[in-house]
PDB file of N, CA and C in Angstrom:
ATOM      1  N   UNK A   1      17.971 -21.689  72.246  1.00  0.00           N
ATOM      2  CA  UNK A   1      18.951 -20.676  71.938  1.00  0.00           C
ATOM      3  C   UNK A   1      20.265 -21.323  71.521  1.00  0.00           C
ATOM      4  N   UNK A   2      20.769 -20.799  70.433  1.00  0.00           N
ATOM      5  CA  UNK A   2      22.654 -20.942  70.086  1.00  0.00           C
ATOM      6  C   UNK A   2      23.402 -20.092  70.377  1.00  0.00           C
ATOM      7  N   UNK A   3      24.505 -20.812  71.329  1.00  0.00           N
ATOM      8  CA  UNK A   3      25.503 -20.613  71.968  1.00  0.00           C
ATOM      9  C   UNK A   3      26.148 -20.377  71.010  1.00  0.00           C
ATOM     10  N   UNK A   4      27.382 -18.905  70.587  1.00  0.00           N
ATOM     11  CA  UNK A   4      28.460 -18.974  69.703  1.00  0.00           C
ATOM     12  C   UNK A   4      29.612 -18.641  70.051  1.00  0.00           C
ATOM     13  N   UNK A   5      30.587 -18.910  69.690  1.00  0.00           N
ATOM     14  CA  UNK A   5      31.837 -19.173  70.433  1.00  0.00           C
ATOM     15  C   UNK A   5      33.104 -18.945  69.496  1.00  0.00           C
ATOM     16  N   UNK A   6      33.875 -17.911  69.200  1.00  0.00           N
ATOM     17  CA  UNK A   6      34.417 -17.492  67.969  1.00  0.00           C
ATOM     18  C   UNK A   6      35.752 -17.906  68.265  1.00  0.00           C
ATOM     19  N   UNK A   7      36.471 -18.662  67.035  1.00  0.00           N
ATOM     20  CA  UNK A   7      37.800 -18.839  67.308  1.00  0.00           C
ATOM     21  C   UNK A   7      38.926 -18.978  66.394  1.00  0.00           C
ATOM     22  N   UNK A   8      40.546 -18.746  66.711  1.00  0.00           N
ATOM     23  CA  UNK A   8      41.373 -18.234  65.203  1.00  0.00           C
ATOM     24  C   UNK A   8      42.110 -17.037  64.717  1.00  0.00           C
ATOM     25  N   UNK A   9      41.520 -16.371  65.671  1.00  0.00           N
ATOM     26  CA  UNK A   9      42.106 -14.755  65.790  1.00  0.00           C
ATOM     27  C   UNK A   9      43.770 -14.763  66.155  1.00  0.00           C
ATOM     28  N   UNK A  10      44.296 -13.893  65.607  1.00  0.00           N
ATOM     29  CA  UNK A  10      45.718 -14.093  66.151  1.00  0.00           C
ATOM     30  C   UNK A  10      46.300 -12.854  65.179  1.00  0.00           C
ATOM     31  N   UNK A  11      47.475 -12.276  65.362  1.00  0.00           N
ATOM     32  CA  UNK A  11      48.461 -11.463  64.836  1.00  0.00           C
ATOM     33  C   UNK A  11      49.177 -11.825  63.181  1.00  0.00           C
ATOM     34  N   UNK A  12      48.991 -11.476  61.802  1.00  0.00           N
ATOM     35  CA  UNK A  12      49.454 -11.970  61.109  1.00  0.00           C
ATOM     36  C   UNK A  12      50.415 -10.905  60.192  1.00  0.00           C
ATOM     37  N   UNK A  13      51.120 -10.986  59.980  1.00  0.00           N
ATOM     38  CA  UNK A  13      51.693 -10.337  58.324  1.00  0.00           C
ATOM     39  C   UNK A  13      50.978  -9.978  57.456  1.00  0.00           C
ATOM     40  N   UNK A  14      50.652  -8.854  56.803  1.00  0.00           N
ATOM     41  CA  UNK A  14      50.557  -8.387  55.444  1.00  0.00           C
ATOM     42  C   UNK A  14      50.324  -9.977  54.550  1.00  0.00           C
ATOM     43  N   UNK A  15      49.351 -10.144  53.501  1.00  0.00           N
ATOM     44  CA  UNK A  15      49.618 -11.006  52.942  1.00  0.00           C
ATOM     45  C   UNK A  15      49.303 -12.538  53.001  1.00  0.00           C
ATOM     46  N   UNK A  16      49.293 -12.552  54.470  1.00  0.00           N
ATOM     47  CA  UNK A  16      48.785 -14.008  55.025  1.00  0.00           C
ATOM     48  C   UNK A  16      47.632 -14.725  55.621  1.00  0.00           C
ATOM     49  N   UNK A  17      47.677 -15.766  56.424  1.00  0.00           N
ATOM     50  CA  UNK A  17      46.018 -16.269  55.827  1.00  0.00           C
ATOM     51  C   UNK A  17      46.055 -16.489  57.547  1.00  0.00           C
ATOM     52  N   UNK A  18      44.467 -16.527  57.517  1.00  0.00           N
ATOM     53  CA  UNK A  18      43.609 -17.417  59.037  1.00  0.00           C
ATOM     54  C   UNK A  18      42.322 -17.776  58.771  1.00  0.00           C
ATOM     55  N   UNK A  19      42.379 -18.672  59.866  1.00  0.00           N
ATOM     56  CA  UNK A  19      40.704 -19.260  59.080  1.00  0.00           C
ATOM     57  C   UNK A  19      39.881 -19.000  60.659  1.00  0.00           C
ATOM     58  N   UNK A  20      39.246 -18.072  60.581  1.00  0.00           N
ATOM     59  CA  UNK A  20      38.178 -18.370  62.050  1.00  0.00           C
ATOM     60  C   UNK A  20      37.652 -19.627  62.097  1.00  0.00           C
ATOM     61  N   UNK A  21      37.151 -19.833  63.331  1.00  0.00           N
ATOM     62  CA  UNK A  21      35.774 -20.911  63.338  1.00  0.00           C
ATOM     63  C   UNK A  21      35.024 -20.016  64.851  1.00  0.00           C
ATOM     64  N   UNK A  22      33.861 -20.301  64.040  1.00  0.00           N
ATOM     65  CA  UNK A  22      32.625 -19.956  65.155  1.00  0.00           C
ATOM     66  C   UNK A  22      31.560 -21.340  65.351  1.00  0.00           C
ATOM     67  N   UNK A  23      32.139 -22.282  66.304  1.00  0.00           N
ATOM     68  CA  UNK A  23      31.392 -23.087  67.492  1.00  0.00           C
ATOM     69  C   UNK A  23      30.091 -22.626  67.847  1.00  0.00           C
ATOM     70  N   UNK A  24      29.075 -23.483  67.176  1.00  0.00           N
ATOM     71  CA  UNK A  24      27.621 -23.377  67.961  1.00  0.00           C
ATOM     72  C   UNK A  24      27.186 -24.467  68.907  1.00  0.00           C
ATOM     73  N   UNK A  25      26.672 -23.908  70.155  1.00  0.00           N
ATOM     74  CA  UNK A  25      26.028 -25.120  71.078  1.00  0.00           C
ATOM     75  C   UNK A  25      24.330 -25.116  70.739  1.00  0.00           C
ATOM     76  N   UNK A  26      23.593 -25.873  70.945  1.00  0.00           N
ATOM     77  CA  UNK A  26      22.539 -26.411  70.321  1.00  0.00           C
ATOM     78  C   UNK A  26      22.080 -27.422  69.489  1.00  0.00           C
ATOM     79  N   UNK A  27      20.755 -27.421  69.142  1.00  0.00           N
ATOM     80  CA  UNK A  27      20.228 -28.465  67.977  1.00  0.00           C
ATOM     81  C   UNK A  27      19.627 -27.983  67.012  1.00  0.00           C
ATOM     82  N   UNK A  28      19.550 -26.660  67.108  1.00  0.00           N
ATOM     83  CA  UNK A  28      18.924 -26.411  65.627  1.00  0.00           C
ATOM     84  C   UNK A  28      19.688 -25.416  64.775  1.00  0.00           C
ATOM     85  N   UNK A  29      21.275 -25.534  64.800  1.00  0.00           N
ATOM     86  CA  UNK A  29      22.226 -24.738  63.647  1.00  0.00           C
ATOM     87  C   UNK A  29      22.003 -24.594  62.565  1.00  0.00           C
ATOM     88  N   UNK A  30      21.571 -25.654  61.979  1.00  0.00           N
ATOM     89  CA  UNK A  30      21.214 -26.333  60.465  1.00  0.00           C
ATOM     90  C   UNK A  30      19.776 -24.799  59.807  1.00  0.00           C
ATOM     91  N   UNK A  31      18.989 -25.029  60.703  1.00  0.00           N
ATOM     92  CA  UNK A  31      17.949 -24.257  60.638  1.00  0.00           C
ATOM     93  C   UNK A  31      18.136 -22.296  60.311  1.00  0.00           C
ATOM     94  N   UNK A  32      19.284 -22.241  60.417  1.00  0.00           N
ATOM     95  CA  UNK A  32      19.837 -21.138  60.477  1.00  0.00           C
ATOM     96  C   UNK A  32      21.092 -20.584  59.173  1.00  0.00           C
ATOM     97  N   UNK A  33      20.888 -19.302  58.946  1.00  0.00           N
ATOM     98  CA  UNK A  33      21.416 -18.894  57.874  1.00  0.00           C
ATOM     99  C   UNK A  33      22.353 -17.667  59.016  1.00  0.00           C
ATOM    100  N   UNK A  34      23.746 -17.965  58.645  1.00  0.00           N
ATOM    101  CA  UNK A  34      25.032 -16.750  59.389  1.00  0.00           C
ATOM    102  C   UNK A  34      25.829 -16.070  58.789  1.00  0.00           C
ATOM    103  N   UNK A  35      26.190 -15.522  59.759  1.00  0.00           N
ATOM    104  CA  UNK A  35      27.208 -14.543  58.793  1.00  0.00           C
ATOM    105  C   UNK A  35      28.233 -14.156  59.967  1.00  0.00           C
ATOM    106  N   UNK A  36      29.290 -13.463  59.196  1.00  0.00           N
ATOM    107  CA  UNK A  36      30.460 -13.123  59.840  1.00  0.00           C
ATOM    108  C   UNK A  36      29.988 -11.371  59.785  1.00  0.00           C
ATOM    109  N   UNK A  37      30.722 -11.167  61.078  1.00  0.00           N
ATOM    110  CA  UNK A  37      30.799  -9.525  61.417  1.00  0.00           C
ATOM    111  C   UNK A  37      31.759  -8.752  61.663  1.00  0.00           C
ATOM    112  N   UNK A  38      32.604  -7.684  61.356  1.00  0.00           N
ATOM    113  CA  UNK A  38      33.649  -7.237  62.401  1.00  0.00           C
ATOM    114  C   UNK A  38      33.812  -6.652  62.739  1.00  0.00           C
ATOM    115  N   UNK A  39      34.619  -5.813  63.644  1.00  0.00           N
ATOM    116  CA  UNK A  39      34.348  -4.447  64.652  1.00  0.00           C
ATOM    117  C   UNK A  39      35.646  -3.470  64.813  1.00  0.00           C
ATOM    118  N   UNK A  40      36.016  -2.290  64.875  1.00  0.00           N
ATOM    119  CA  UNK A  40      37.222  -1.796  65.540  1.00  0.00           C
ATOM    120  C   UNK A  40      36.528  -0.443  66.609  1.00  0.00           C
ATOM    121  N   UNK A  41      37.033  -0.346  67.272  1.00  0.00           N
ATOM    122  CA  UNK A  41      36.921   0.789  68.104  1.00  0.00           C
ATOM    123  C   UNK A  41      36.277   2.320  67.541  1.00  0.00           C
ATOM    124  N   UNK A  42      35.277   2.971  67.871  1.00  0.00           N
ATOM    125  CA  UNK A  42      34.418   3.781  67.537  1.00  0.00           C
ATOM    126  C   UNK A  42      33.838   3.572  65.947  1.00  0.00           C
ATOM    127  N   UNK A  43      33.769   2.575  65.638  1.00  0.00           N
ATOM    128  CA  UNK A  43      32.827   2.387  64.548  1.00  0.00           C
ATOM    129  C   UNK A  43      31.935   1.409  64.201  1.00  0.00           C
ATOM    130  N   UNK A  44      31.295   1.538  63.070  1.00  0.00           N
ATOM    131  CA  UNK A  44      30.141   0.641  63.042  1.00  0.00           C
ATOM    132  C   UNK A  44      30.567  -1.020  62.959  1.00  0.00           C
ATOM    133  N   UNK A  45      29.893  -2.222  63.601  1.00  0.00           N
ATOM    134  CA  UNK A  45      29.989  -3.341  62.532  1.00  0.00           C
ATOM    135  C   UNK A  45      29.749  -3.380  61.736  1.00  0.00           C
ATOM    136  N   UNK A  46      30.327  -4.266  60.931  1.00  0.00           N
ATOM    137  CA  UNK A  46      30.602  -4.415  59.139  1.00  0.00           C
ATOM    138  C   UNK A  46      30.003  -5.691  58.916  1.00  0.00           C
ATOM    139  N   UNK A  47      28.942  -6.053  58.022  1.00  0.00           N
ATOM    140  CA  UNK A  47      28.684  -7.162  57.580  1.00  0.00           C
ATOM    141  C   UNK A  47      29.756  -7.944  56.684  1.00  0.00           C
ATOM    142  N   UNK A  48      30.609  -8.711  56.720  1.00  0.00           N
ATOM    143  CA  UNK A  48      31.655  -9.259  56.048  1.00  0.00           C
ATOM    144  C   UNK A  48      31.193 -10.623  54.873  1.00  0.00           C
ATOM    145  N   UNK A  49      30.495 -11.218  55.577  1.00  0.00           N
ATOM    146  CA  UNK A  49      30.269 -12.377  55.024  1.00  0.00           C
ATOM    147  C   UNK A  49      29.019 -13.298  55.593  1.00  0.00           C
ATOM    148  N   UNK A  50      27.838 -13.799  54.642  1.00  0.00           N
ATOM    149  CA  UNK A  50      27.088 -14.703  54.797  1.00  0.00           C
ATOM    150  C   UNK A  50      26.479 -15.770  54.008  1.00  0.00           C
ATOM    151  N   UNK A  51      26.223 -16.798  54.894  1.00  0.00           N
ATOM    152  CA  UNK A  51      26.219 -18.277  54.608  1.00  0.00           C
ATOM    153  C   UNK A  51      24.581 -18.752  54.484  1.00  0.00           C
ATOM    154  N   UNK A  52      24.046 -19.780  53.307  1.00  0.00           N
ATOM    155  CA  UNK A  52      22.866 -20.180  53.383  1.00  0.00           C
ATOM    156  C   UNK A  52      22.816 -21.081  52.448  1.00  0.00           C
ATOM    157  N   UNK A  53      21.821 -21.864  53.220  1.00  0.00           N
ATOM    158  CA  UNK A  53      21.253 -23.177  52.123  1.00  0.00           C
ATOM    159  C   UNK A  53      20.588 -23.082  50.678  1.00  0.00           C
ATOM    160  N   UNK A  54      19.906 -21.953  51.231  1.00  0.00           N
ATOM    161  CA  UNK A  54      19.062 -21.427  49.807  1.00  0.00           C
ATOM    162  C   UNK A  54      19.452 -20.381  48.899  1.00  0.00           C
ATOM    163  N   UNK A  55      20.436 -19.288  49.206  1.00  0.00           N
ATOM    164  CA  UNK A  55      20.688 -18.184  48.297  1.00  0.00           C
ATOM    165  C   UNK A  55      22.189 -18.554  48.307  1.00  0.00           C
ATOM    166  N   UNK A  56      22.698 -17.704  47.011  1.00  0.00           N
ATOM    167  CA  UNK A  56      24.264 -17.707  47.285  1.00  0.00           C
ATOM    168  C   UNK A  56      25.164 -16.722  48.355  1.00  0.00           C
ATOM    169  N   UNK A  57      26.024 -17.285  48.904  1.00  0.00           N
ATOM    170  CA  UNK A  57      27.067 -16.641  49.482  1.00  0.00           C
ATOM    171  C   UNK A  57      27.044 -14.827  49.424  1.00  0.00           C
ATOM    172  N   UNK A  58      27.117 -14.060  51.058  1.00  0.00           N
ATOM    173  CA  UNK A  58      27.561 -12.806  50.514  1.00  0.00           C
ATOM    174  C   UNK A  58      28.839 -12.337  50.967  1.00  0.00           C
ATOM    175  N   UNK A  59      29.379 -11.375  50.346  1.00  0.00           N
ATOM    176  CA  UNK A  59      30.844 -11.129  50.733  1.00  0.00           C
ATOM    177  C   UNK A  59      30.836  -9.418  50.761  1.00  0.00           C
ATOM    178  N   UNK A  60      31.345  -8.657  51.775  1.00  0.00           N
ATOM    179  CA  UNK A  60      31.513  -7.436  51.286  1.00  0.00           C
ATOM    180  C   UNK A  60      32.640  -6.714  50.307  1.00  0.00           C
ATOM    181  N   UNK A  61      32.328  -5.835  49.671  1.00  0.00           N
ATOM    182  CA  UNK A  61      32.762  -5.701  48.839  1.00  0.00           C
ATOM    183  C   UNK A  61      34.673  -5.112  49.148  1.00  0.00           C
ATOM    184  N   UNK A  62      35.023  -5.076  50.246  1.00  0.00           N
ATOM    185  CA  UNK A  62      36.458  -5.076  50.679  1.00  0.00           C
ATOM    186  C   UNK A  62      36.898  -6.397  50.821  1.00  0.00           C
ATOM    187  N   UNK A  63      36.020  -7.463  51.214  1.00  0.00           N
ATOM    188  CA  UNK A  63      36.896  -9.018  50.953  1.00  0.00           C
ATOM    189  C   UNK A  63      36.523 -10.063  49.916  1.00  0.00           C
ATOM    190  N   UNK A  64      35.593  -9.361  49.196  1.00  0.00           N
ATOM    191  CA  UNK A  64      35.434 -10.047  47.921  1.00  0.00           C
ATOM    192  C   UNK A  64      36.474 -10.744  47.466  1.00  0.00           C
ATOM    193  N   UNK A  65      36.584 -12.258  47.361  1.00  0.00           N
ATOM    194  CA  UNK A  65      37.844 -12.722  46.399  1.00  0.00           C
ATOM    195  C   UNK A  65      39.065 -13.079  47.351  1.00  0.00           C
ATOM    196  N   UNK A  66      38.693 -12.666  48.539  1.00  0.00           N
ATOM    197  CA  UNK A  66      39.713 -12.629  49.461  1.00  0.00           C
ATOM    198  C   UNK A  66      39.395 -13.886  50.454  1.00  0.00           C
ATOM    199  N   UNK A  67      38.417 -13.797  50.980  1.00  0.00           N
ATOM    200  CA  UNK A  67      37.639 -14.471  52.250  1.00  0.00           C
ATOM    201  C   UNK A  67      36.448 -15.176  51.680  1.00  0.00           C
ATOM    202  N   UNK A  68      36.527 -16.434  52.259  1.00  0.00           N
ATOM    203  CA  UNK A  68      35.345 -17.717  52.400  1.00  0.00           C
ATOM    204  C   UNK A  68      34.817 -17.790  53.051  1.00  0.00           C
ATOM    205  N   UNK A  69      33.601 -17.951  53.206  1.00  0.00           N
ATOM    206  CA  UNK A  69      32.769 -18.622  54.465  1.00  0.00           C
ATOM    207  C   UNK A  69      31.960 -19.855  53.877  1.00  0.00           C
ATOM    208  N   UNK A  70      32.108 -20.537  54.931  1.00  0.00           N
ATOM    209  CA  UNK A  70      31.719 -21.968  54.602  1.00  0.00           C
ATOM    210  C   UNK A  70      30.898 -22.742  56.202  1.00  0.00           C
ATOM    211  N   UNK A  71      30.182 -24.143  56.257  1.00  0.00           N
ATOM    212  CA  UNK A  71      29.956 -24.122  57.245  1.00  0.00           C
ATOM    213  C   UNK A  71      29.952 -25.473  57.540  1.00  0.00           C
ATOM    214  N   UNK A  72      30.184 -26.188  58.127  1.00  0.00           N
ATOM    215  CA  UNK A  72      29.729 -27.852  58.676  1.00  0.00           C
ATOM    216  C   UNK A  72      28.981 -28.209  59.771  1.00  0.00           C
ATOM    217  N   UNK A  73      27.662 -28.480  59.178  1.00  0.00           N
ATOM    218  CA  UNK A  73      26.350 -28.609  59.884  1.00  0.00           C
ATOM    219  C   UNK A  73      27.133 -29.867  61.042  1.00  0.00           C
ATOM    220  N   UNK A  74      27.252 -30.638  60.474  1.00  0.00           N
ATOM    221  CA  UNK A  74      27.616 -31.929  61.298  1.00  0.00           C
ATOM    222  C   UNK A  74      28.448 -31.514  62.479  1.00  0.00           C
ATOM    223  N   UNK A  75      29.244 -30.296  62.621  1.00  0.00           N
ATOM    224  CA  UNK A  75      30.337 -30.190  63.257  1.00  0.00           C
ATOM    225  C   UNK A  75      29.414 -28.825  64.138  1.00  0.00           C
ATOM    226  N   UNK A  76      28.398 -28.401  63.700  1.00  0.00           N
ATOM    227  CA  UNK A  76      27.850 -26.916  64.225  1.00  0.00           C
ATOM    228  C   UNK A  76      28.984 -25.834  63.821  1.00  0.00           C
ATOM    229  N   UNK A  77      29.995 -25.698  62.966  1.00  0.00           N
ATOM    230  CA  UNK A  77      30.490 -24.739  62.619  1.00  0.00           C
ATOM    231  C   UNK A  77      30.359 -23.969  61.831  1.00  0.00           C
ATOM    232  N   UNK A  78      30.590 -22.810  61.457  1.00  0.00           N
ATOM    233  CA  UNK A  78      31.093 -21.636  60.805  1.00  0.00           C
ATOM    234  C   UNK A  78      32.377 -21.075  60.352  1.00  0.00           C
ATOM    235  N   UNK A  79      33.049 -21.138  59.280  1.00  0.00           N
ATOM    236  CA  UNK A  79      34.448 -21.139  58.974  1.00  0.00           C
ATOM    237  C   UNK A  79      34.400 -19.600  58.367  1.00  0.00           C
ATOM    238  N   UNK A  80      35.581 -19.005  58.609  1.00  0.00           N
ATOM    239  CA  UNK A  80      35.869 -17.599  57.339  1.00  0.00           C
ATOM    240  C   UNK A  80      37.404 -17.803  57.507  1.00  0.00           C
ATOM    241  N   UNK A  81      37.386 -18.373  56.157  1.00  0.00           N
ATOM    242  CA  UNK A  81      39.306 -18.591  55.675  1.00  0.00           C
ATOM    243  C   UNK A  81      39.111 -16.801  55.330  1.00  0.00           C
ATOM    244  N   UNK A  82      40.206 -16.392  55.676  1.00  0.00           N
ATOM    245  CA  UNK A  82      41.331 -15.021  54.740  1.00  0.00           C
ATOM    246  C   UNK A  82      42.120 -15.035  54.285  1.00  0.00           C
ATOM    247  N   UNK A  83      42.827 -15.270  53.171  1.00  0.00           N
ATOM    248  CA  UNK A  83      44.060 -14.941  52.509  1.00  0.00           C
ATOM    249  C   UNK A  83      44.379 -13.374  52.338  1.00  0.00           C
ATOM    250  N   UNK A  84      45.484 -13.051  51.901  1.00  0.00           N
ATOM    251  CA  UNK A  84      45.797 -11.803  51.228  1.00  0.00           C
ATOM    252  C   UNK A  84      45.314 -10.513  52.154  1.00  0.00           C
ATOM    253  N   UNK A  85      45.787 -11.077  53.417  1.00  0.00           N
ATOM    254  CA  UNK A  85      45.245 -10.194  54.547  1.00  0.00           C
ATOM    255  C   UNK A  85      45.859  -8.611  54.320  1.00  0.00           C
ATOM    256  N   UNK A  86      45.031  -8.072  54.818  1.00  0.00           N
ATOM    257  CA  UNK A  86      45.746  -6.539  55.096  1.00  0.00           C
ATOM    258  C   UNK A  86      45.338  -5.432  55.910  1.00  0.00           C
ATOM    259  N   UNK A  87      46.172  -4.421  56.380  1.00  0.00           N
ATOM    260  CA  UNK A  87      46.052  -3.942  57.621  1.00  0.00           C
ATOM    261  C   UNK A  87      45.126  -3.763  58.167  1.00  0.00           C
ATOM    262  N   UNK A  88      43.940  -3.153  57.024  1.00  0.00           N
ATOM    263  CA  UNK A  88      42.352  -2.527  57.540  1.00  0.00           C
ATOM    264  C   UNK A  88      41.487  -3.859  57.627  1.00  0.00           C
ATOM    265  N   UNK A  89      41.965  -4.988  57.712  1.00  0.00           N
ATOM    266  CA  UNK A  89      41.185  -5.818  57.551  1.00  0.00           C
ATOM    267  C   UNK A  89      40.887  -5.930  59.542  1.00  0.00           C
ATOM    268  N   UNK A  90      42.153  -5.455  60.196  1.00  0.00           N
ATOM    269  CA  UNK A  90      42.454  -5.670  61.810  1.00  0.00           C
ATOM    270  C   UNK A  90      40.594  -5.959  62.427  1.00  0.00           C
ATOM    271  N   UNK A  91      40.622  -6.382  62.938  1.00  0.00           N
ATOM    272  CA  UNK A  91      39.354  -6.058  63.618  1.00  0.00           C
ATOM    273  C   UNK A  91      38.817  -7.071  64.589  1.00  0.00           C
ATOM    274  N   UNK A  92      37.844  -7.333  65.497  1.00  0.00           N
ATOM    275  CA  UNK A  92      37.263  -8.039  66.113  1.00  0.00           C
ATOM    276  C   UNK A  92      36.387  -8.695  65.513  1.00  0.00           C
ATOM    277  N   UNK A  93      35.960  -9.964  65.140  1.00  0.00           N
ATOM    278  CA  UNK A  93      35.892 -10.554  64.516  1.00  0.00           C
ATOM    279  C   UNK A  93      34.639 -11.658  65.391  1.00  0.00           C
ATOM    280  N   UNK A  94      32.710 -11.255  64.633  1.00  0.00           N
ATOM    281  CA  UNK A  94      32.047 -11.830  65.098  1.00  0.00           C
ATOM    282  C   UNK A  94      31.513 -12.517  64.320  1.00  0.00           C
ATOM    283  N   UNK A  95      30.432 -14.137  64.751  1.00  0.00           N
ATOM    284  CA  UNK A  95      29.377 -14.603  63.786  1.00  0.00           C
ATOM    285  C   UNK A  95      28.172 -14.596  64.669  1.00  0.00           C
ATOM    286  N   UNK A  96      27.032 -14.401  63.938  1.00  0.00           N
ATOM    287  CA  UNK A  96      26.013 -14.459  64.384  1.00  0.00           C
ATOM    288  C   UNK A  96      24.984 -15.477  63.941  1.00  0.00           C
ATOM    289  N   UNK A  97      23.565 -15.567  63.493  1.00  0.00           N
ATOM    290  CA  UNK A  97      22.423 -15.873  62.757  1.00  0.00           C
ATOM    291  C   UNK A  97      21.649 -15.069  62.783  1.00  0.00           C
ATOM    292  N   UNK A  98      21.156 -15.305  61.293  1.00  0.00           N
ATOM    293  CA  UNK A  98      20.229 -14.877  61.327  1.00  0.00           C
ATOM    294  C   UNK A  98      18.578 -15.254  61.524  1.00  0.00           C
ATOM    295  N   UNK A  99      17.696 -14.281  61.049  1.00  0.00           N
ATOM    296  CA  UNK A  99      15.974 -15.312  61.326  1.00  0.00           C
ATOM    297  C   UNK A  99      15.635 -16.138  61.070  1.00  0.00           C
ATOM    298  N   UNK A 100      16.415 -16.461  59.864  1.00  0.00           N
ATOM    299  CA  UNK A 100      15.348 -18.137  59.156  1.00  0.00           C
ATOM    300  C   UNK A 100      16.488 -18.654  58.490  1.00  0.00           C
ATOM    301  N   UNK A 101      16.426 -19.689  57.570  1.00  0.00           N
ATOM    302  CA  UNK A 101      17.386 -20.620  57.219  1.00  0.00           C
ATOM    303  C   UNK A 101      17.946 -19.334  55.768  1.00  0.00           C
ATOM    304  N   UNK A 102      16.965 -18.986  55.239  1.00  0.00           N
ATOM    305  CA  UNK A 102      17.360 -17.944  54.141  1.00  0.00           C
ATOM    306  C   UNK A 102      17.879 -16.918  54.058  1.00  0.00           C
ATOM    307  N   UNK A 103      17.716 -16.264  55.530  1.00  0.00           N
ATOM    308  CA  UNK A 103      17.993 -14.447  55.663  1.00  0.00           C
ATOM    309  C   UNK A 103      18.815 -14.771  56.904  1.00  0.00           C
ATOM    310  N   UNK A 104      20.662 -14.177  56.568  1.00  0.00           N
ATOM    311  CA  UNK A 104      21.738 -14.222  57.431  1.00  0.00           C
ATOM    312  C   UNK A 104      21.440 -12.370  58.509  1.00  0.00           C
ATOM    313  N   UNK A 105      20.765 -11.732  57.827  1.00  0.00           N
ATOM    314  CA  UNK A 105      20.252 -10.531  58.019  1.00  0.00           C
ATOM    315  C   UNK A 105      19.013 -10.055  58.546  1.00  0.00           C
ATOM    316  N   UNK A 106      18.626  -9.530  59.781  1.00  0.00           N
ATOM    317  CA  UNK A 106      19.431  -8.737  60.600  1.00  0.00           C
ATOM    318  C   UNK A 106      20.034 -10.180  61.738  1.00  0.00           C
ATOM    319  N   UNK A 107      20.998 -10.173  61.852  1.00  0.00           N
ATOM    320  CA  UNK A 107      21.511 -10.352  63.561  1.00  0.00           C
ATOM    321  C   UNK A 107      20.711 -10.864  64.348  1.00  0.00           C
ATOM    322  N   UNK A 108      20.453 -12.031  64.234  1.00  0.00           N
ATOM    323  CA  UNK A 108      19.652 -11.856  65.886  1.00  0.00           C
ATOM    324  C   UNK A 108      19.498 -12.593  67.455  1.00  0.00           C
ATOM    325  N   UNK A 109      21.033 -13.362  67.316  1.00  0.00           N
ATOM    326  CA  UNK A 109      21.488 -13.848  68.360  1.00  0.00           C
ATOM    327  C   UNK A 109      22.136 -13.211  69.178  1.00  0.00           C
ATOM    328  N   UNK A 110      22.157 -13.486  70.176  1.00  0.00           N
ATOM    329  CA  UNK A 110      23.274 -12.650  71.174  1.00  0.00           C
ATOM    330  C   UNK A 110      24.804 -13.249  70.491  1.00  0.00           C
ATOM    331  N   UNK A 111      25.598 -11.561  70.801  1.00  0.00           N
ATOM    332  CA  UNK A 111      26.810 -11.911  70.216  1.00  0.00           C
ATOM    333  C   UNK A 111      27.979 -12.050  71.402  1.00  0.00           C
ATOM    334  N   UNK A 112      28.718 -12.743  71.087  1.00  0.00           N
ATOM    335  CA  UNK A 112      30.004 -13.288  71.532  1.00  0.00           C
ATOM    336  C   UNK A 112      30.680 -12.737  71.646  1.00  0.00           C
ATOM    337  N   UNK A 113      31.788 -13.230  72.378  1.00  0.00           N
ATOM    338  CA  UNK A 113      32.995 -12.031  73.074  1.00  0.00           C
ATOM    339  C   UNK A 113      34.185 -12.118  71.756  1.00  0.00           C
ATOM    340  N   UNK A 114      33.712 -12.651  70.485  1.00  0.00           N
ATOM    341  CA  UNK A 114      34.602 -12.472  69.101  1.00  0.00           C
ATOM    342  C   UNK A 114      36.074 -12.993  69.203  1.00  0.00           C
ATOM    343  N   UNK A 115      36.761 -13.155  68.551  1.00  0.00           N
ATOM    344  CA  UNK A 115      38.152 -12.678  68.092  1.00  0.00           C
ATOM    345  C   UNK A 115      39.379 -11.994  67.278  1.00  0.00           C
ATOM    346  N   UNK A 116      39.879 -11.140  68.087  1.00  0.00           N
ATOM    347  CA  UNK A 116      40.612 -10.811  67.338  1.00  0.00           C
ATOM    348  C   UNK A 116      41.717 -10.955  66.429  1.00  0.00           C
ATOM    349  N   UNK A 117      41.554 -10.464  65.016  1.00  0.00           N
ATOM    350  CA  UNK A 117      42.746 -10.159  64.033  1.00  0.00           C
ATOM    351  C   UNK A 117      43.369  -8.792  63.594  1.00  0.00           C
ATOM    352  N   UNK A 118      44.547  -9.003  64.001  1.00  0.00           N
ATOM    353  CA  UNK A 118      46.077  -7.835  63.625  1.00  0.00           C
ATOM    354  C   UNK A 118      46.327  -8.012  62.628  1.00  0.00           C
ATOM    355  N   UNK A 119      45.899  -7.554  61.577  1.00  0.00           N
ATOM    356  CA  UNK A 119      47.373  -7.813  60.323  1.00  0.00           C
ATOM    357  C   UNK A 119      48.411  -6.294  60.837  1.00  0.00           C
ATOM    358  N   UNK A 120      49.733  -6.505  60.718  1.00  0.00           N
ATOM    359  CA  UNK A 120      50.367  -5.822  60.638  1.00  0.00           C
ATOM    360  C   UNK A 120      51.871  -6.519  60.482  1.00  0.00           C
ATOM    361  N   UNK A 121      52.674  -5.030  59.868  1.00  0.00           N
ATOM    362  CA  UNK A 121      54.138  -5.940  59.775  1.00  0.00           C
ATOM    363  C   UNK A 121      55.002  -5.254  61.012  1.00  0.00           C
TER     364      UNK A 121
END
């Protein structure tokens, strides 16, 4: 099993940037295709962003152009830079894996206690 461990969350301005990192414990990260998730109070998670060896990059279509995800096997991480933050972006802020090295989709690790991001002015 991988341990994930989300981190980076913090209060920002309209406009400005953070980069999560989501920390995996284990040996088989590499083997795995992730993605970023995020959450606010009475609504659904949002698929935001996912990462893989074999297909390209996905982004939803509110941070398209906005937000990166990237990953360093060597390091077991998971990165999502944001620039050009903005208010509705606020949210709790998860990564997961997915089933196989190809498909970041469905979810299927246990998820983490996340972190949160404020944009507000």
């Amino acid at each position: 099993q991988v341990q994930l461990v989300e981190s980076g969350g913090g209060l920002v301005q309209p406009g400005g940037s953070l980069r999560l990192s989501c920390a995996a414990s284990g040996s088989i990260f590499s083997n795995y295709a992730m993605a970023w998730y995020r959450q606010t109070p009475g609504k659904e998670r949002e698929l935001v962003a996912g990462i893989s060896s074999l297909v390209p990059t996905y982004y939803a279509a509110s941070v398209k152009g906005r937000f990166t995800i990237s990953r360093d096997n060597a390091k077991n991480t998971v990165y999502l830079q944001m620039n050009n933050l903005k208010p509705e972006d606020t949210a709790v802020y998860y990564c997961n894996r997915g089933p196989t090295r190809g498909n970041w989709y469905p979810p299927v690790g246990s998820w983490g206690q996340g972190t949160q991001v404020t944009v507000s002015s």
